[in-house]
Structures are given as structure tokens and as C-alpha cells.
N, C-alpha and C. Protein backbone atom coordinates (compact mmCIF):
# COMPACT_ATOMS: atom_id res chain seq x y z
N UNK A 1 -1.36 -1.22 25.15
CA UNK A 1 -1.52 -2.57 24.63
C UNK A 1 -2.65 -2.58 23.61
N UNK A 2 -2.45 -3.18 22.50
CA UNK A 2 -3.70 -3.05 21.78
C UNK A 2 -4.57 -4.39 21.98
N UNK A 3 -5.45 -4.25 21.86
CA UNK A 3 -7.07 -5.02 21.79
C UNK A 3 -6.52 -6.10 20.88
N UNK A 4 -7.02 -7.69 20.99
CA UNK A 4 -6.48 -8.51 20.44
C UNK A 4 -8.17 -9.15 20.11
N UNK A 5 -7.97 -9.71 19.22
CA UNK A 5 -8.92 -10.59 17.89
C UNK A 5 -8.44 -11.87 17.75
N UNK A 6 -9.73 -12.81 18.75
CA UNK A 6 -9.20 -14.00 18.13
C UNK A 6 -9.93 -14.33 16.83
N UNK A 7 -9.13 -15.20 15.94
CA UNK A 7 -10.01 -15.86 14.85
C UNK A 7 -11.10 -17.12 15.20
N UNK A 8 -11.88 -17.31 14.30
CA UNK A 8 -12.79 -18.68 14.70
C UNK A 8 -12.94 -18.80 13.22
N UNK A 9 -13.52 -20.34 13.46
CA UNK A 9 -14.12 -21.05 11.92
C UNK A 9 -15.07 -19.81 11.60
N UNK A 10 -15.28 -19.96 10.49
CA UNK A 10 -16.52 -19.47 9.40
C UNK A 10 -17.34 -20.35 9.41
N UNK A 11 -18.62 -19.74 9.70
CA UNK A 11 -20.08 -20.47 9.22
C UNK A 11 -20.96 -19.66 8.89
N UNK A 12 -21.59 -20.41 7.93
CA UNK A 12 -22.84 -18.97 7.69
C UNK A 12 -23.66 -18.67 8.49
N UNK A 13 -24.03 -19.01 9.36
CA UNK A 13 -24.66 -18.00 10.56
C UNK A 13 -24.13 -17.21 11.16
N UNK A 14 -22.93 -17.39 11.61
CA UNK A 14 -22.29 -16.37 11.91
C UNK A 14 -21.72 -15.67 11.06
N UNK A 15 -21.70 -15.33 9.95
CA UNK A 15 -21.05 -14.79 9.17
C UNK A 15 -22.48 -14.16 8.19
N UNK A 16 -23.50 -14.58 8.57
CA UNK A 16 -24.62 -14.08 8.06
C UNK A 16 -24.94 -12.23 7.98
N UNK A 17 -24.59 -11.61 9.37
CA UNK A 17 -24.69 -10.62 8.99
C UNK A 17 -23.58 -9.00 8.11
N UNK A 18 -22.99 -10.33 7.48
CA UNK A 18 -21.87 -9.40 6.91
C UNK A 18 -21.55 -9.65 5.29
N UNK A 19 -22.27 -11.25 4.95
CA UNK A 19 -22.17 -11.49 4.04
C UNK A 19 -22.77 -13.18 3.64
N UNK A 20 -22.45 -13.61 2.57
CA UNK A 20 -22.66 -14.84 2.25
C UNK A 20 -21.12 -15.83 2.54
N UNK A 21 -21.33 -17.51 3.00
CA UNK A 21 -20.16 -18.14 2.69
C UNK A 21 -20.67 -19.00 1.34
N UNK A 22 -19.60 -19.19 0.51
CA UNK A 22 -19.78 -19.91 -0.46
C UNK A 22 -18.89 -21.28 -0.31
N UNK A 23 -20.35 -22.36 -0.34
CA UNK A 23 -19.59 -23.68 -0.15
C UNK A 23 -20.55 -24.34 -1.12
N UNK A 24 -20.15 -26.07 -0.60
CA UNK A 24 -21.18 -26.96 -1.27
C UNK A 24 -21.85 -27.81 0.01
N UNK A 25 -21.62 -27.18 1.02
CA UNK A 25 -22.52 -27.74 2.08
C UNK A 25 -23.96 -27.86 1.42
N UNK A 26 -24.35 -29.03 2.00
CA UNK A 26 -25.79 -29.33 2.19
C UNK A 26 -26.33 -29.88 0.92
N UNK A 27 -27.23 -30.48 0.36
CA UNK A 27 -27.93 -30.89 -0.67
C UNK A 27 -27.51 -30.21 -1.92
N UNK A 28 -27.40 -31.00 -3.07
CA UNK A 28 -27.26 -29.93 -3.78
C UNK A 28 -28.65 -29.88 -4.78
N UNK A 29 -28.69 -28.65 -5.52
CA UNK A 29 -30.15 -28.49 -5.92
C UNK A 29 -30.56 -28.82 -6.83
N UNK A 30 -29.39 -29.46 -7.89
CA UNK A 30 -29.61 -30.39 -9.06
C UNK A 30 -28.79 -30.72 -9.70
N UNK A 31 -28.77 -32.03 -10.16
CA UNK A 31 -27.77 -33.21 -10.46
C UNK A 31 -27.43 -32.77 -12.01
N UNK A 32 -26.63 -32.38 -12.63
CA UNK A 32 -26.51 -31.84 -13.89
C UNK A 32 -25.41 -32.93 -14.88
N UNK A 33 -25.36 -32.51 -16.21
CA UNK A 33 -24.60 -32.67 -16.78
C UNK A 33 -24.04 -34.37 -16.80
N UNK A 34 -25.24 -35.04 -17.32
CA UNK A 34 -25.72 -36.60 -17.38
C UNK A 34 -25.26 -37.34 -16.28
N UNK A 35 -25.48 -36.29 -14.93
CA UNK A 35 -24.90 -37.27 -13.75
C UNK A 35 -24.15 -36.94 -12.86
N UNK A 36 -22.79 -36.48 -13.86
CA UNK A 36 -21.59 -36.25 -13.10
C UNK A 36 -21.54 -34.64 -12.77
N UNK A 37 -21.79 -33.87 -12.11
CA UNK A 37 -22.13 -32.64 -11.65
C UNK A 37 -23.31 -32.38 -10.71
N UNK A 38 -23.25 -31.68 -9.38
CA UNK A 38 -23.70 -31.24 -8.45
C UNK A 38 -23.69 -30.04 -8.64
N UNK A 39 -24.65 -29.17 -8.97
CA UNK A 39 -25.51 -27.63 -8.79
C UNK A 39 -25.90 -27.38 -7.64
N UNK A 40 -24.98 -26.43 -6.94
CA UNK A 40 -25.03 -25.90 -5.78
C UNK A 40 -25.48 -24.38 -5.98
N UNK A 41 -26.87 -23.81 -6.32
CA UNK A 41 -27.28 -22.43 -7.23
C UNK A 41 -27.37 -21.50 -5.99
N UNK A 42 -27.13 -20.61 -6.41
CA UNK A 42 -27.82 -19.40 -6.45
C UNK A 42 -26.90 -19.00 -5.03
N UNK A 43 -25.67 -19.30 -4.51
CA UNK A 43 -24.99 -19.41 -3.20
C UNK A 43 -24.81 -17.97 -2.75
N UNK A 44 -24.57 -16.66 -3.36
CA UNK A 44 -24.40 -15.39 -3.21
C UNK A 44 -25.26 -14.43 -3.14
N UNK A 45 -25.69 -13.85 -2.58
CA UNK A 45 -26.43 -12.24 -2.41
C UNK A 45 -25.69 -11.27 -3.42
N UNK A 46 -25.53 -11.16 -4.58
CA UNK A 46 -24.37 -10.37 -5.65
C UNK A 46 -25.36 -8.89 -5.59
N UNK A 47 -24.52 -8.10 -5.72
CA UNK A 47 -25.39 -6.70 -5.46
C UNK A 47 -24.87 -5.43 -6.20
N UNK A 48 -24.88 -4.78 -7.00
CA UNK A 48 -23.99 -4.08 -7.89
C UNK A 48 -24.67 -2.71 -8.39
N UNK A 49 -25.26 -2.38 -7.62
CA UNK A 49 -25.98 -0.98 -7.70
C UNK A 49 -25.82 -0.10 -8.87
N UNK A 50 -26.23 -0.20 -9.78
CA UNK A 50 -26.10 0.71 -10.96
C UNK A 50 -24.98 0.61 -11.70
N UNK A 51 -23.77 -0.45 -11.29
CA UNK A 51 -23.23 -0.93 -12.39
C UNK A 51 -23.35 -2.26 -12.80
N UNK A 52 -22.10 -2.95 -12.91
CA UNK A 52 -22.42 -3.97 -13.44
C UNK A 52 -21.67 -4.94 -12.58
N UNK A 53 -21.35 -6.41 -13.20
CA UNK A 53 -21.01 -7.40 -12.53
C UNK A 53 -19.28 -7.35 -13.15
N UNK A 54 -18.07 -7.41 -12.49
CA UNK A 54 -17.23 -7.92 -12.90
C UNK A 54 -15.81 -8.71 -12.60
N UNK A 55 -15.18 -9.31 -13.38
CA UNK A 55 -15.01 -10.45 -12.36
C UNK A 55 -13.22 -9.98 -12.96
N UNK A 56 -12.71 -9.61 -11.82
CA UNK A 56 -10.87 -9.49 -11.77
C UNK A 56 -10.29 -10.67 -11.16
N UNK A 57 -9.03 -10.65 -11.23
CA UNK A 57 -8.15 -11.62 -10.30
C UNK A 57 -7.28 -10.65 -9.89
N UNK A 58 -6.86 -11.25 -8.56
CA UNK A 58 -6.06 -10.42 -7.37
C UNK A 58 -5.05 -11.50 -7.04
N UNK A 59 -3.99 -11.17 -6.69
CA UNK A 59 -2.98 -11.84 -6.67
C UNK A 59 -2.27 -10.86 -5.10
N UNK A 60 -2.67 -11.86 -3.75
CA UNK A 60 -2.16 -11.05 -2.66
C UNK A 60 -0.71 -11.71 -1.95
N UNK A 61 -0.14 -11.40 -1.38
CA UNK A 61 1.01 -11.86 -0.99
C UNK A 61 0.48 -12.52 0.50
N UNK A 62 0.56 -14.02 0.76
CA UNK A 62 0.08 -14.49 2.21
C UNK A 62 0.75 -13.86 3.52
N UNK A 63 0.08 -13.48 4.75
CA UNK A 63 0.03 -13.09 5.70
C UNK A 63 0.38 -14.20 6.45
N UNK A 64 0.84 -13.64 7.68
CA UNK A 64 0.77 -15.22 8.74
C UNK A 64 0.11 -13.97 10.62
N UNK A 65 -0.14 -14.98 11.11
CA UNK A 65 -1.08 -14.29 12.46
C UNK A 65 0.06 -14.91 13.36
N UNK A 66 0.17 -13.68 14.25
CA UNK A 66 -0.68 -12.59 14.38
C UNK A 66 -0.25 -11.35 13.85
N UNK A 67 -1.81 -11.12 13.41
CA UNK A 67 -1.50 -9.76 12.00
C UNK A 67 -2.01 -8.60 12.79
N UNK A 68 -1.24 -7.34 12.92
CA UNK A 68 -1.99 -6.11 12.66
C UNK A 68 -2.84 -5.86 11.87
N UNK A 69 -4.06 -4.87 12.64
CA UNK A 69 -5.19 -4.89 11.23
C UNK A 69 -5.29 -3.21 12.35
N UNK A 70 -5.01 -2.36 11.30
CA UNK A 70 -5.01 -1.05 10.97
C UNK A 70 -6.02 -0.65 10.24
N UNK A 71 -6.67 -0.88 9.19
CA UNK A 71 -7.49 -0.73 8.45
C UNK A 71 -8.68 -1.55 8.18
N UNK A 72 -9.85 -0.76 7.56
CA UNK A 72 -10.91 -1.58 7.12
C UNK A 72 -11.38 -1.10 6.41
N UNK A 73 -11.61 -1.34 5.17
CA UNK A 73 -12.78 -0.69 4.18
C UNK A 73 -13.91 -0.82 4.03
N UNK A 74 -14.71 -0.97 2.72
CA UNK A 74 -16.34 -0.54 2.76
C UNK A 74 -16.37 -0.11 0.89
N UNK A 75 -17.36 -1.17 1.00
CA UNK A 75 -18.13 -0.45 -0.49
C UNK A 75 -19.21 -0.25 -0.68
N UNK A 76 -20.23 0.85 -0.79
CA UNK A 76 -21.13 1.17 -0.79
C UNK A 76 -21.88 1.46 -1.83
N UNK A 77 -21.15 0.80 -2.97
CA UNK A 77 -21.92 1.01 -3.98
C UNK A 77 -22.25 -0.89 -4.92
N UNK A 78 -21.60 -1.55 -3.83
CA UNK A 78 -21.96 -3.02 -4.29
C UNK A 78 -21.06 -4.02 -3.62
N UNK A 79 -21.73 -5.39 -3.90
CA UNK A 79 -20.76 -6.47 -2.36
C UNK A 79 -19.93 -6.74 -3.36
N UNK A 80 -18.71 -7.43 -2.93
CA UNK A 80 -17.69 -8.22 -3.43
C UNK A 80 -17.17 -9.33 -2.78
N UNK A 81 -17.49 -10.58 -3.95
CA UNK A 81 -16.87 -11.66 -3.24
C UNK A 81 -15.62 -12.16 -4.16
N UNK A 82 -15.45 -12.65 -2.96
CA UNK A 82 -13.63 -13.28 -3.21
C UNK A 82 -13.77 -14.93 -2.87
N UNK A 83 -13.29 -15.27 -4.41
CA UNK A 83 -13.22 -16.44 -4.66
C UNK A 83 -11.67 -17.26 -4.98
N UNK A 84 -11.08 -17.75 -3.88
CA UNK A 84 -9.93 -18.28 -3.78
C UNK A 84 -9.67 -19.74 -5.04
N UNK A 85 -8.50 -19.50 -5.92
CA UNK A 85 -8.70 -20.62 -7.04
C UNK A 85 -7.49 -21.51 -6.72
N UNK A 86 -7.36 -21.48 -5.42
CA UNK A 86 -6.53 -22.80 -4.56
C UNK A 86 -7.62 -23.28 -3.68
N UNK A 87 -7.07 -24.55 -3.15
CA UNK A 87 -7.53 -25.46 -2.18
C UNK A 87 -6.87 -24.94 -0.74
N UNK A 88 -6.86 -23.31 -0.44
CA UNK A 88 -6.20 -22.77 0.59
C UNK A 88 -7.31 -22.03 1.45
N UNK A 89 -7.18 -22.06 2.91
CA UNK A 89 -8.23 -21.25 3.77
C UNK A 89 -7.28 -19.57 3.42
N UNK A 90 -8.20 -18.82 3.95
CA UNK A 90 -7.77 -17.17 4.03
C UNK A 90 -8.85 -17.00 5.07
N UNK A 91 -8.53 -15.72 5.60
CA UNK A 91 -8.49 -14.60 6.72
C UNK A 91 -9.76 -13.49 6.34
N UNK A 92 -10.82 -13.92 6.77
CA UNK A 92 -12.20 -12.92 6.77
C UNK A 92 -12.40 -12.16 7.25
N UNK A 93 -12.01 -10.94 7.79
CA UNK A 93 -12.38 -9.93 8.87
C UNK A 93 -13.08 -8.91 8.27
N UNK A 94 -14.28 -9.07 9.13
CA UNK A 94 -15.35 -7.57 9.37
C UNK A 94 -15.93 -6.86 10.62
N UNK A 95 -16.63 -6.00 9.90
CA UNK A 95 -16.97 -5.60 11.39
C UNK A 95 -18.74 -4.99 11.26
N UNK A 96 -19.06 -5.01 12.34
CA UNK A 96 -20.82 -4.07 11.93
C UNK A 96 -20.18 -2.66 11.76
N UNK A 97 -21.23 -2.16 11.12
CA UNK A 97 -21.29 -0.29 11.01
C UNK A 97 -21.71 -0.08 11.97
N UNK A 98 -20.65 1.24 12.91
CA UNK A 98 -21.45 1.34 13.72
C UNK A 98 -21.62 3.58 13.52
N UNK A 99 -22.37 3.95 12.78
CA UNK A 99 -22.28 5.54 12.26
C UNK A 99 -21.30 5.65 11.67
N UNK A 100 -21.57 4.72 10.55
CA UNK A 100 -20.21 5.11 9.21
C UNK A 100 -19.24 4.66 9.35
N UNK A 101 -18.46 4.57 10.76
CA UNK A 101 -16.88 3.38 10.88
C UNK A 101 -17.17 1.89 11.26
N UNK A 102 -16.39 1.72 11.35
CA UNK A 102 -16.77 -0.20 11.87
C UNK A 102 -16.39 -0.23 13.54
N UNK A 103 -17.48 -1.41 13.86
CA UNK A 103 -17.08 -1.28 15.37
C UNK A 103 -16.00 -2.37 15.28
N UNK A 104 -16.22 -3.10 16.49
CA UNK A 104 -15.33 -4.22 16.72
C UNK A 104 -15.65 -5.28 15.68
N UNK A 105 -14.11 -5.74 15.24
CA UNK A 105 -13.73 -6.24 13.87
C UNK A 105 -13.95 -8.03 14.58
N UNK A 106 -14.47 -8.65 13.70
CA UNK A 106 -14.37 -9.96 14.03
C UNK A 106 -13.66 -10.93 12.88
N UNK A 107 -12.70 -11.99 13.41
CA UNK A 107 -11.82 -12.49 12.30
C UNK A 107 -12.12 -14.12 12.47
N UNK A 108 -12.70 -13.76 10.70
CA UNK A 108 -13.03 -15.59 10.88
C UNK A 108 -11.79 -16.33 9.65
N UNK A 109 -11.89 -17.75 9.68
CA UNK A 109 -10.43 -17.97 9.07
C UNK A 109 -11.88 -19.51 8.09
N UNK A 110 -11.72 -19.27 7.28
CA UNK A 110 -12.55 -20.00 6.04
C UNK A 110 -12.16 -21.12 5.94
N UNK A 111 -12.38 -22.63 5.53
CA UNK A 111 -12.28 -24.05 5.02
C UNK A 111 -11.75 -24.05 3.72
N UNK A 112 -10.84 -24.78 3.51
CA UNK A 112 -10.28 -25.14 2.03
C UNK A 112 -11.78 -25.14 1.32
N UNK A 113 -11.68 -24.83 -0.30
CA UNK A 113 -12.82 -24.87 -0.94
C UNK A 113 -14.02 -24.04 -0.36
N UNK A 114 -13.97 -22.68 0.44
CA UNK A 114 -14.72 -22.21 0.44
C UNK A 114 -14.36 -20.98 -0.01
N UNK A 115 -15.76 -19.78 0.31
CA UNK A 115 -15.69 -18.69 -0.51
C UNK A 115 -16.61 -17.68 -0.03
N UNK A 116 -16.23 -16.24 0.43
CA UNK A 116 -17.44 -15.34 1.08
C UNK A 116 -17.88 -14.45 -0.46
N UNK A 117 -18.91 -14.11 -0.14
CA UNK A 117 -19.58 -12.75 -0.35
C UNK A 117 -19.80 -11.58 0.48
N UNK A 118 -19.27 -10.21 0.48
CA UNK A 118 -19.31 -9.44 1.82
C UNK A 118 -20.33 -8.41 1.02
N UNK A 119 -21.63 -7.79 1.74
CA UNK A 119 -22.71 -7.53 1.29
C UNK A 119 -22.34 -6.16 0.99
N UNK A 120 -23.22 -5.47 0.37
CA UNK A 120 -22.79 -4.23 0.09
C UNK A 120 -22.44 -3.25 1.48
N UNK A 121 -22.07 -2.65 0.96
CA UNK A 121 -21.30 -1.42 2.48
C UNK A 121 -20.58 -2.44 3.82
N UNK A 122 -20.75 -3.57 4.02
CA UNK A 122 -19.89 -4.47 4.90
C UNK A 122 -18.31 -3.79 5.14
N UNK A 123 -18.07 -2.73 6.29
CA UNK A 123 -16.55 -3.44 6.73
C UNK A 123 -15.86 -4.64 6.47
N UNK A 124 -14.87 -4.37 6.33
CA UNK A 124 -13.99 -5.95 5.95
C UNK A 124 -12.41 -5.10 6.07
N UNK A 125 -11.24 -6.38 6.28
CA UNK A 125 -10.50 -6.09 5.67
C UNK A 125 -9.92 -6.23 4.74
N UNK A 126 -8.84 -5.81 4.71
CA UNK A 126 -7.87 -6.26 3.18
C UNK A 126 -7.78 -7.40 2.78
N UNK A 127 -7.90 -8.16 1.34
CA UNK A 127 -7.54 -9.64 1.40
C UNK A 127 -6.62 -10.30 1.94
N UNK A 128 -6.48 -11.38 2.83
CA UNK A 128 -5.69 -11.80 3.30
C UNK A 128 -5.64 -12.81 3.59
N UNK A 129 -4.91 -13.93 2.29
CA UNK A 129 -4.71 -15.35 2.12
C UNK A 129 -3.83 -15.81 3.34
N UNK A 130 -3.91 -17.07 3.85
CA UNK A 130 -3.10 -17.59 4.73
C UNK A 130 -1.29 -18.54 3.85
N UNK A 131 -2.22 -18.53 2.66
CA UNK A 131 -0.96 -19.48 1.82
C UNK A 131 -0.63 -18.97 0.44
N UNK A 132 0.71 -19.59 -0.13
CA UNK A 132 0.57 -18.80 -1.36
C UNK A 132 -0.23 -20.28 -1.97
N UNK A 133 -0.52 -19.58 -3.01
CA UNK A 133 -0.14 -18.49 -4.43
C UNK A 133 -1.19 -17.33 -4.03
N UNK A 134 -2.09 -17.12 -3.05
CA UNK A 134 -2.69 -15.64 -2.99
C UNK A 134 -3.59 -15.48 -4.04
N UNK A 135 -3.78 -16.43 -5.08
CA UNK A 135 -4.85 -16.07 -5.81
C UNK A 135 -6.65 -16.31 -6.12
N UNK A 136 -6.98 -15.27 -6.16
CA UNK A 136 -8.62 -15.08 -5.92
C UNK A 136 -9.05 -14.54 -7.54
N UNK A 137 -10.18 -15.23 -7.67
CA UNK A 137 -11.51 -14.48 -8.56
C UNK A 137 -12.04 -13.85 -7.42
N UNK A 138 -12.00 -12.63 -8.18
CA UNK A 138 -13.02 -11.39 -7.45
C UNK A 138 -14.11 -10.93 -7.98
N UNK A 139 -15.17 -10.54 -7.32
CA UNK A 139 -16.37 -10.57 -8.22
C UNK A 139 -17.25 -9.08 -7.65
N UNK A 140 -17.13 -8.03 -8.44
CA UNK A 140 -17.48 -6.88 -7.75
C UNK A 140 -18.13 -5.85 -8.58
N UNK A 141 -18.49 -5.01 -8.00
CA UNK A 141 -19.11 -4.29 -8.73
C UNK A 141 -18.26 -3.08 -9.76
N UNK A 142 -18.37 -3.09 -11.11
CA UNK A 142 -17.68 -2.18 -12.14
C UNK A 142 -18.53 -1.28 -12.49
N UNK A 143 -18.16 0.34 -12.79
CA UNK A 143 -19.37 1.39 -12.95
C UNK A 143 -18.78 2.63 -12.27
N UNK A 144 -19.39 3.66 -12.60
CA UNK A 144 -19.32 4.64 -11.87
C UNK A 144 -19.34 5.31 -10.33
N UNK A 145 -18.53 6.56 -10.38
CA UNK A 145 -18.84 6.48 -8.51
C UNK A 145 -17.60 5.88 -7.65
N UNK A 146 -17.50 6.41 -6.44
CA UNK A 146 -16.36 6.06 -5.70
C UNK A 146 -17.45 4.93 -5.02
N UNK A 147 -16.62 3.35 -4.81
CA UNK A 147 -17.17 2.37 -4.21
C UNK A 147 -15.83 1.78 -3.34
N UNK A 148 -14.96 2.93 -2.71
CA UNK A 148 -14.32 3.00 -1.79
C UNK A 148 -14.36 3.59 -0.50
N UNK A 149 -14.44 3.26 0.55
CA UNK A 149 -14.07 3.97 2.01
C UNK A 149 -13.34 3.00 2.66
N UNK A 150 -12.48 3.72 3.36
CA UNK A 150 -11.44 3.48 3.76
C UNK A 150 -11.84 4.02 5.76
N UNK A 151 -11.28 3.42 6.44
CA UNK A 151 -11.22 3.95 7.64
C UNK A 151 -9.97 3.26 8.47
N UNK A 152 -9.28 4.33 8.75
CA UNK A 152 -8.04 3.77 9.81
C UNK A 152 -8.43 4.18 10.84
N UNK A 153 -7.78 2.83 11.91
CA UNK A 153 -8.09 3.35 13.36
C UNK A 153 -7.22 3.38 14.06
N UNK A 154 -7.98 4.61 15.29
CA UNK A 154 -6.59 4.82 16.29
C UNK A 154 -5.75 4.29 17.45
N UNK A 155 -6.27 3.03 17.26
CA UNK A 155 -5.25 2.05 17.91
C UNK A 155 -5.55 0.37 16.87
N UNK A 156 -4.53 0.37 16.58
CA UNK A 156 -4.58 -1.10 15.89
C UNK A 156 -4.99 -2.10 16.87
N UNK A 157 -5.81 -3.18 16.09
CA UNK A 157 -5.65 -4.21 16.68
C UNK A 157 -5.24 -5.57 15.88
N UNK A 158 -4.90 -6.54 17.25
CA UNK A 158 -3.43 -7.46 16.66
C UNK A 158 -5.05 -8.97 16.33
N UNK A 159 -4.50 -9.58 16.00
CA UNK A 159 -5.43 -10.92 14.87
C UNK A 159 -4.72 -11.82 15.37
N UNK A 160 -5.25 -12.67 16.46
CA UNK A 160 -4.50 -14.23 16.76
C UNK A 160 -5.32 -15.11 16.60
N UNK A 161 -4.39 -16.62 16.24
CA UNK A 161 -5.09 -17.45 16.08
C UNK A 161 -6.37 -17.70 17.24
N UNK A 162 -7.37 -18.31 16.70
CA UNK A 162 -8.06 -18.21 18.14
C UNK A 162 -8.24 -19.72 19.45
N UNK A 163 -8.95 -19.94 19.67
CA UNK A 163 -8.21 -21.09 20.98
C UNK A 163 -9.34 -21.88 20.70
């Protein structure tokens, strides 16, 4: 039987040690643009180790739970956040390092209009929108160097909604 994962909301405390959430919770830090605009600054930890900043779009095909999650990656040479350009939640899963693989994966499921940052070297998995259109600004590090690892594990585990 494999090990089952429930999901929970996203919040940044809990989600603190794996990355940033990007919202407009809370105050914003300045009223811009003669009024009509709220500056919510500086929301990401962006981290890009000797290269640079750059920003792709990804276009994923939506998932539905309960998902197998076989895999998890890792970039160690800078964080990447994924910025959804619908009004759609998606599927956050990471895990701590625990000696280079990830331990137990935790799956959080995000608020319309929000947005993570996963810190550099963070486990995570694959993107995985809950709705279409699947499309994200991605924001990651471009440059030299493999800023891939990959780790499969030897028993999958299954991703349910959580209770």
C-alpha cells in the first residue's frame, strides 16, 4: 500500500520553510499610482546564484487528486517561483532535505490569486495546476551549471484531498 498525503491550505508559516507565498495579504506598503494601486513589495526571497533572473511561461496540463507523486526535484543553483496568470489554485508539494533526497513530501493546495517562491535547493514537485489553462510565469534562475536534481522514489506516494 503506498503512504498517502493529505493536502492542506497554504500559509506562509507553514510553508515558510520551503519557500515564500506570494499574496496581497496584509497592509500594503504603498499606495501608488495617484491612488488607484496597492504595492505589495518585496513578497519573494528570489535567489539566482551566479546567474541571472529569468522569467519563462510554462504551460502544464491540470492534474486532478488523487495524484501519484513519484518524483521530486531540486535546484541548487537558485529558487523558482511560479506565478499562475489565472484566477486558479494549484498543487504545492515539497519536502525537507533530508542527506540530499527529500524526506516526507508535504502537499499544500494554494488560494486563487496566489503565488509560491520555492527557495533555492527546496524539494518540490512537478508543476501541478488543479485547472486549465495551466498557465504560469516562471521566474528562475538562467546561467550556467546543472540547476537540476531529480530524485525518484521507491515507493510512490498517492496525494489526497485532505479532510
Amino acid at each position: 500500500m503506498n503512504p498517502v498525503i493529505r493536502t492542506r491550505p497554504i500559509s506562509a508559516d507553514a510553508f515558510a520553510p520551503f519557500g515564500d507565498v506570494i499574496d496581497v495579504s496584509g497592509s500594503p506598503d504603498v499606495i501608488i499610482n495617484q491612488g488607484f494601486c496597492e504595492r505589495h513589495h518585496d513578497r519573494a526571497k528570489l535567489d539566482f546564484g551566479g546567474g541571472r533572473a529569468g522569467i519563462s511561461l510554462f504551460r502544464a496540463k491540470p492534474r486532478a487528486l488523487p495524484l501519484r507523486l513519484d518524483m521530486m526535484e531540486s535546484h541548487p543553483l537558485g529558487s523558482q517561483a511560479f506565478i499562475p496568470m489565472s484566477l486558479d489554485s494549484f498543487l504545492a508539494v515539497v519536502a525537507e532535505d533530508r542527506d540530499g533526497t527529500p524526506g516526507r513530501p508535504r502537499a499544500f493546495v494554494t488560494e486563487p490569486g496566489q503565488a509560491i517562491n520555492l527557495h533555492r535547493g527546496c524539494w518540490h514537485g512537478v508543476l501541478t495546476p488543479l485547472h486549465a489553462p495551466g498557465l504560469f510565469a516562471v521566474i528562475d534562475r538562467i546561467g550556467d551549471g546543472r540547476n537540476l536534481e531529480e530524485h525518484w522514489f521507491d515507493q510512490s506516494f498517492i496525494i489526497e484531498t485532505g479532510s
